[in-house]
Protein backbone atom coordinates (compact mmCIF):
# COMPACT_ATOMS: atom_id res chain seq x y z
CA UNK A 1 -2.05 -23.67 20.90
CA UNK A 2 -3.09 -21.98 23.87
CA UNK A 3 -6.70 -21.10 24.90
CA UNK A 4 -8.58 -18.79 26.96
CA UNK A 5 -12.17 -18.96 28.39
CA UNK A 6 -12.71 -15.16 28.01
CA UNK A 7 -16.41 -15.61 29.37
CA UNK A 8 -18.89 -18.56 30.25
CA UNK A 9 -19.67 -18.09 26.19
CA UNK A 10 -16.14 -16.98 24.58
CA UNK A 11 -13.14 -19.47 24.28
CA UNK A 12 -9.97 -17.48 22.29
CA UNK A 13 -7.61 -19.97 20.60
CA UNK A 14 -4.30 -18.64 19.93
CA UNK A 15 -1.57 -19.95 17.66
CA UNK A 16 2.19 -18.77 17.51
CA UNK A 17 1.41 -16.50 20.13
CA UNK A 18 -0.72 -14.15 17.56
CA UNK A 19 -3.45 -15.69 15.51
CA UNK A 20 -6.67 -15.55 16.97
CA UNK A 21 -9.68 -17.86 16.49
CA UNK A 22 -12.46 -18.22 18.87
CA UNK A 23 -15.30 -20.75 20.00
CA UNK A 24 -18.93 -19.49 20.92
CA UNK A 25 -21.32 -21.32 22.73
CA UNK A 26 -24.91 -21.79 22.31
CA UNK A 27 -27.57 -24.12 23.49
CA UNK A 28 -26.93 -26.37 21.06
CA UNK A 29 -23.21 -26.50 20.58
CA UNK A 30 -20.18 -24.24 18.71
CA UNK A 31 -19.91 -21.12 16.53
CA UNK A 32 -16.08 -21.22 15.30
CA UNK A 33 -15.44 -17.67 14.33
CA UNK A 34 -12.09 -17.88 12.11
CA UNK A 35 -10.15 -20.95 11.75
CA UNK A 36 -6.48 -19.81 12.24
CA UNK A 37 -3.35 -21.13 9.23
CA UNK A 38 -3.88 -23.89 7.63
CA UNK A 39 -2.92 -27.35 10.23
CA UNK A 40 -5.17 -25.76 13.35
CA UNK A 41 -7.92 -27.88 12.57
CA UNK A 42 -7.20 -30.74 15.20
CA UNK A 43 -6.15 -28.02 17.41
CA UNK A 44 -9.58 -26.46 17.05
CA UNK A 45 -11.85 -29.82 16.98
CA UNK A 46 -9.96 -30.97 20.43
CA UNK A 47 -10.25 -28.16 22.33
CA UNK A 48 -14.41 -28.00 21.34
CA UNK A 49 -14.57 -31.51 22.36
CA UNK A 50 -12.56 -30.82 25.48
CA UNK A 51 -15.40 -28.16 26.43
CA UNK A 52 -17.88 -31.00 25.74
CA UNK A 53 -19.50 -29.62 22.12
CA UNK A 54 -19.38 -30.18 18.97
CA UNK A 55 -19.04 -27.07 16.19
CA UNK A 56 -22.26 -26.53 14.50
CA UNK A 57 -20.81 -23.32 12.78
CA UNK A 58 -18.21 -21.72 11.46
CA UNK A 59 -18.22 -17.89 10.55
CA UNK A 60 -15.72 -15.70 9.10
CA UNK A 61 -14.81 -12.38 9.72
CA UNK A 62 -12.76 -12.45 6.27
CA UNK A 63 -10.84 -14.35 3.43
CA UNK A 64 -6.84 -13.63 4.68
CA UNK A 65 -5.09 -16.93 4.90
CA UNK A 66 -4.21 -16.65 8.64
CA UNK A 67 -8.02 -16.15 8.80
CA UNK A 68 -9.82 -19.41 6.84
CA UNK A 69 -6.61 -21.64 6.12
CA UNK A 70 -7.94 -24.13 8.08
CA UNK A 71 -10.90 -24.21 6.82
CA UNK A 72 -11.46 -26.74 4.33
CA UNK A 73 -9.81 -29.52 6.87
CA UNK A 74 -12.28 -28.21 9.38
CA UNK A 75 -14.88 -28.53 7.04
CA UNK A 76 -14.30 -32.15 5.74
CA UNK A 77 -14.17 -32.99 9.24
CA UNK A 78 -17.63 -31.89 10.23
CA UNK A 79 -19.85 -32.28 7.11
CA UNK A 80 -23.06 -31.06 8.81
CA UNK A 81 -21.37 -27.81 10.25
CA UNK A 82 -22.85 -24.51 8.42
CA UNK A 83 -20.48 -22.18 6.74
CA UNK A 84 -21.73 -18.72 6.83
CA UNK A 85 -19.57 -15.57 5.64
CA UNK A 86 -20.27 -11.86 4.41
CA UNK A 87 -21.73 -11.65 1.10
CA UNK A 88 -19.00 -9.21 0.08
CA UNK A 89 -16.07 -10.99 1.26
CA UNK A 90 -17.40 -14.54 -0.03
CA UNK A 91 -15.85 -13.56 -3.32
CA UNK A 92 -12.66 -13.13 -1.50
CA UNK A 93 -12.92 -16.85 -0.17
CA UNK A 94 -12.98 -18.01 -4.25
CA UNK A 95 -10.14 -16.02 -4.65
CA UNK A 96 -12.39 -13.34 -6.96
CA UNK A 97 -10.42 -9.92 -6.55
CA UNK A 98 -12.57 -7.35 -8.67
CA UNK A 99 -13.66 -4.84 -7.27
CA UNK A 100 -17.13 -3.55 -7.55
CA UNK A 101 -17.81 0.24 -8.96
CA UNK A 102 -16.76 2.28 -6.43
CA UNK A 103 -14.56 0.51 -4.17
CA UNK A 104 -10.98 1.71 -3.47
CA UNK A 105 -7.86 0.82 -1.95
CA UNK A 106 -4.71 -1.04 -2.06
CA UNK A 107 -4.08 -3.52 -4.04
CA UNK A 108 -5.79 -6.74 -2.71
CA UNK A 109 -3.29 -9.59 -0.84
CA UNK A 110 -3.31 -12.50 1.31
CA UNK A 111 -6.21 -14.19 -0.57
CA UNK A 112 -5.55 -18.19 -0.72
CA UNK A 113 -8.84 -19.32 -1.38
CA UNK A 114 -10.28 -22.16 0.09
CA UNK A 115 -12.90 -25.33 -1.76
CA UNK A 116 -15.81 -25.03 0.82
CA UNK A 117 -18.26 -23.02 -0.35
CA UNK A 118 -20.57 -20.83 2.24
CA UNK A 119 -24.47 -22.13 2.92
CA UNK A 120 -25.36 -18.73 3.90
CA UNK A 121 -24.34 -15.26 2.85
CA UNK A 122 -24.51 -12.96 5.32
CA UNK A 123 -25.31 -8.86 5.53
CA UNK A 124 -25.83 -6.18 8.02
CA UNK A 125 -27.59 -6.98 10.66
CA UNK A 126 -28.05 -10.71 10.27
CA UNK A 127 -28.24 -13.24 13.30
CA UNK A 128 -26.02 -16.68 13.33
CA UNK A 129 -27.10 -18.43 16.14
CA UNK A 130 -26.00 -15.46 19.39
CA UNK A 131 -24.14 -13.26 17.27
CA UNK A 132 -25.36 -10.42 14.98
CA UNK A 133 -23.03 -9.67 12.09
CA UNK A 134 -21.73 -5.97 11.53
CA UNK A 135 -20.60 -4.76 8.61
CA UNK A 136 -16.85 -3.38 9.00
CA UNK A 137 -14.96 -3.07 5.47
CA UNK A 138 -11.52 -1.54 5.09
CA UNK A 139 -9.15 -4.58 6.02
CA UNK A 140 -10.81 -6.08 3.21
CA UNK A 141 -13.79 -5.05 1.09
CA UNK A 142 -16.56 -7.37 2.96
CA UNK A 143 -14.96 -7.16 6.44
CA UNK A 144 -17.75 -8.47 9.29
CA UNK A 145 -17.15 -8.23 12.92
CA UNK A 146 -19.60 -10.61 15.09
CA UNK A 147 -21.50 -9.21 18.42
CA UNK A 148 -22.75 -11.68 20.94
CA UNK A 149 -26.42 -9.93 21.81
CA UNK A 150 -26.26 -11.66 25.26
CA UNK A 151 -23.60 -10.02 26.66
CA UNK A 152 -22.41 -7.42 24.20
CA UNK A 153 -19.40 -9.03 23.16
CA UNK A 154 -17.46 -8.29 19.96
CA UNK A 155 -15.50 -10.25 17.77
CA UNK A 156 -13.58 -7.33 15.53
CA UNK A 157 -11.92 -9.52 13.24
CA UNK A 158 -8.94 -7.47 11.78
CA UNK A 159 -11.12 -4.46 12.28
CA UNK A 160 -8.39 -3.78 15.20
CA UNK A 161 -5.52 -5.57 16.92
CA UNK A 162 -4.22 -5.34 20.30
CA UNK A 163 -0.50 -7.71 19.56
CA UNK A 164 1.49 -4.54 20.67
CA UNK A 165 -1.11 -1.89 22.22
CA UNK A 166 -4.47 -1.37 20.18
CA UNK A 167 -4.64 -0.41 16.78
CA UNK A 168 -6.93 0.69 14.00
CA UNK A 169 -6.14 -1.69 10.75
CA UNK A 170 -4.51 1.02 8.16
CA UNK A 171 -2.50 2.42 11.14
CA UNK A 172 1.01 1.93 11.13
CA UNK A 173 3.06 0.73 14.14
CA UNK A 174 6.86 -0.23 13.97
CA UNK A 175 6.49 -2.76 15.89
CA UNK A 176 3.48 -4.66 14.36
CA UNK A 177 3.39 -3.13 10.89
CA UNK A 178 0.56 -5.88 9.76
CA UNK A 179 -2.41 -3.94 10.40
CA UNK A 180 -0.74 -1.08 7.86
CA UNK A 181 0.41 -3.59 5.55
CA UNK A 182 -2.44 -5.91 5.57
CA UNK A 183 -5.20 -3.14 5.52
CA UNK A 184 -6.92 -2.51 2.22
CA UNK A 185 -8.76 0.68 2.48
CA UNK A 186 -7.36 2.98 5.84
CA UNK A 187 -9.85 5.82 5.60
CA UNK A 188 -13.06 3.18 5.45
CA UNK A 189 -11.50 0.82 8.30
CA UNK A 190 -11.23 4.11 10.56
CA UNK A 191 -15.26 4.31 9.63
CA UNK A 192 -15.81 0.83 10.52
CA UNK A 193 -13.91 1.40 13.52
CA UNK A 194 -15.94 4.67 14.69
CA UNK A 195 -18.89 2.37 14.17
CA UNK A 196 -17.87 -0.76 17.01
CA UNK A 197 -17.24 2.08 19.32
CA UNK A 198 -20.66 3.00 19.05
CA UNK A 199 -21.58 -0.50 19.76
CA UNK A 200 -20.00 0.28 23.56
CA UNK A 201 -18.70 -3.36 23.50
CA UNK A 202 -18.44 -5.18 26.94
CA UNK A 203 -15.61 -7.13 25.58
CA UNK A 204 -12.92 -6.65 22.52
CA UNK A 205 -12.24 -9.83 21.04
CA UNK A 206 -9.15 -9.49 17.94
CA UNK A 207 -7.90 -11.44 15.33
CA UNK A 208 -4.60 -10.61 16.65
CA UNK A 209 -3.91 -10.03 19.89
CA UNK A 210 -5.13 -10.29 23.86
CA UNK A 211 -9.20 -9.95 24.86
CA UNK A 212 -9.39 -6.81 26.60
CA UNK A 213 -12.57 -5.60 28.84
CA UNK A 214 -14.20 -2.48 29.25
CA UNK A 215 -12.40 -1.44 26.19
CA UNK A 216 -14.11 1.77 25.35
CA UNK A 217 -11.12 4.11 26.45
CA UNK A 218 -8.60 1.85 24.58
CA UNK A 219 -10.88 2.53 21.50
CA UNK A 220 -10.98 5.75 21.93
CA UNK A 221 -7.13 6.37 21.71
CA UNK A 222 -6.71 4.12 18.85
CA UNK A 223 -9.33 5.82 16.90
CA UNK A 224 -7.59 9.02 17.94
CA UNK A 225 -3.83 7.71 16.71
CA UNK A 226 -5.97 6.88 13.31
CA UNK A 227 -6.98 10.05 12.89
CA UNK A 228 -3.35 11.36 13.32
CA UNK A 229 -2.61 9.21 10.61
CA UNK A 230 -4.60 9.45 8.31
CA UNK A 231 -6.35 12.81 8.17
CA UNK A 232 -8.27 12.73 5.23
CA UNK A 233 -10.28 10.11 6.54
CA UNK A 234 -12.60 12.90 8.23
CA UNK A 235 -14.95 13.54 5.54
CA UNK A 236 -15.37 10.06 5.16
CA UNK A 237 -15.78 9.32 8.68
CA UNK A 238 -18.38 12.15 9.03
């Protein structure tokens, strides 16, 4: 494991040299946003402790395996910590793939499932301790991203990556195909995309991939190279 105090408030633990979690503080201890594959848990509760807090949180972005496979271990291990996750993508976490009338896309993979069940569902707009969720489907049906109102952070989830340059999940690069692969719906993770631009984010926190600051002109290309890819997302996008 190796981990990186992005900010005073934003601690990114990363596992095999790609899989993302991150610890937030607050006044009274730890958000975990994402809890990494499944054996990260002591990982996760050492380097907390090591920063002097406890977890009083955990928050998903969304139900893939590399996402919430430590999970349950965490959760056994802190029985008081609230479990809060998108009311679209908790379905996800129980391993329910239906799809609800409308909804399109690929066919739905990388779903494990996990016991612990959420204490709070969350929607647009809501606010888990610092951080205000935002809806961003298209990786996955109930997609959230997380920003930090103090400082304007973001935590994108799988929204986009930056492993090998940045990239809009549904875009396909040879060299990291996962966000193509991995991506449910392209033309409605470009929208979600288009919308954290808009956010101006101070910081770009990924599920995959470095931190990277001032990230608006980064964004901006990506969203671009999406675009080139996938052209009939324009009407939807508009």
């Amino acid at each position: 494991m190796r981990v990186v105090e992005e900010t005073e408030n934003l601690f990114r633990i990363t596992r095999f040299g790609m899989i993302n979690c991150f610890l937030v503080r607050e006044a009274d201890g730890f958000t975990l946003v994402d809890t990494g594959l499944r054996g990260s848990a002591g990982a996760i509760l050492g380097t907390a402790k090591c920063w002097g807090a406890s977890i009083r949180r955990i928050v998903l972005t969304h139900a893939h395996i590399d996402h919430i496979g430590s999970l349950d271990s965490l959760m056994a291990a802190l029985p008081s910590a609230e479990l809060a996750v998108g009311k679209r993508e908790s379905r996800l976490l129980r391993k329910d793939l239906t799809l609800d009338e409308g909804e399109k896309g690929k066919t739905l993979s990388g779903f494990t499932g996990a016991q612990a069940r959420p204490g709070r569902f969350l929607e647009e707009g809501d606010r888990i301790g610092s951080l205000k969720a935002v809806a961003s489907p298209g990786h996955t049906p109930g997609h959230m991203a997380y920003l930090d109102v103090r400082d304007n952070a973001l935590i994108a989830g799988d929204a986009i990556t930056t492993q090998t340059g940045m990239v809009v999940a549904g875009v396909l690069k040879p060299l990291f195909p996962f966000p193509a692969l991995f991506s449910w719906n392209a033309a409605l993770s470009l929208k979600s995309a288009l919308k954290l631009r808009r956010l101006n984010p101070s910081i770009l926190a990924v599920g995959h991939g470095p931190t990277i600051v001032s990230p608006a002109d980064e964004m901006d290309l990506a969203i671009e190279e999406a675009f080139r890819q996938h052209p009939e997302a324009k009407e939807k996008a508009d």
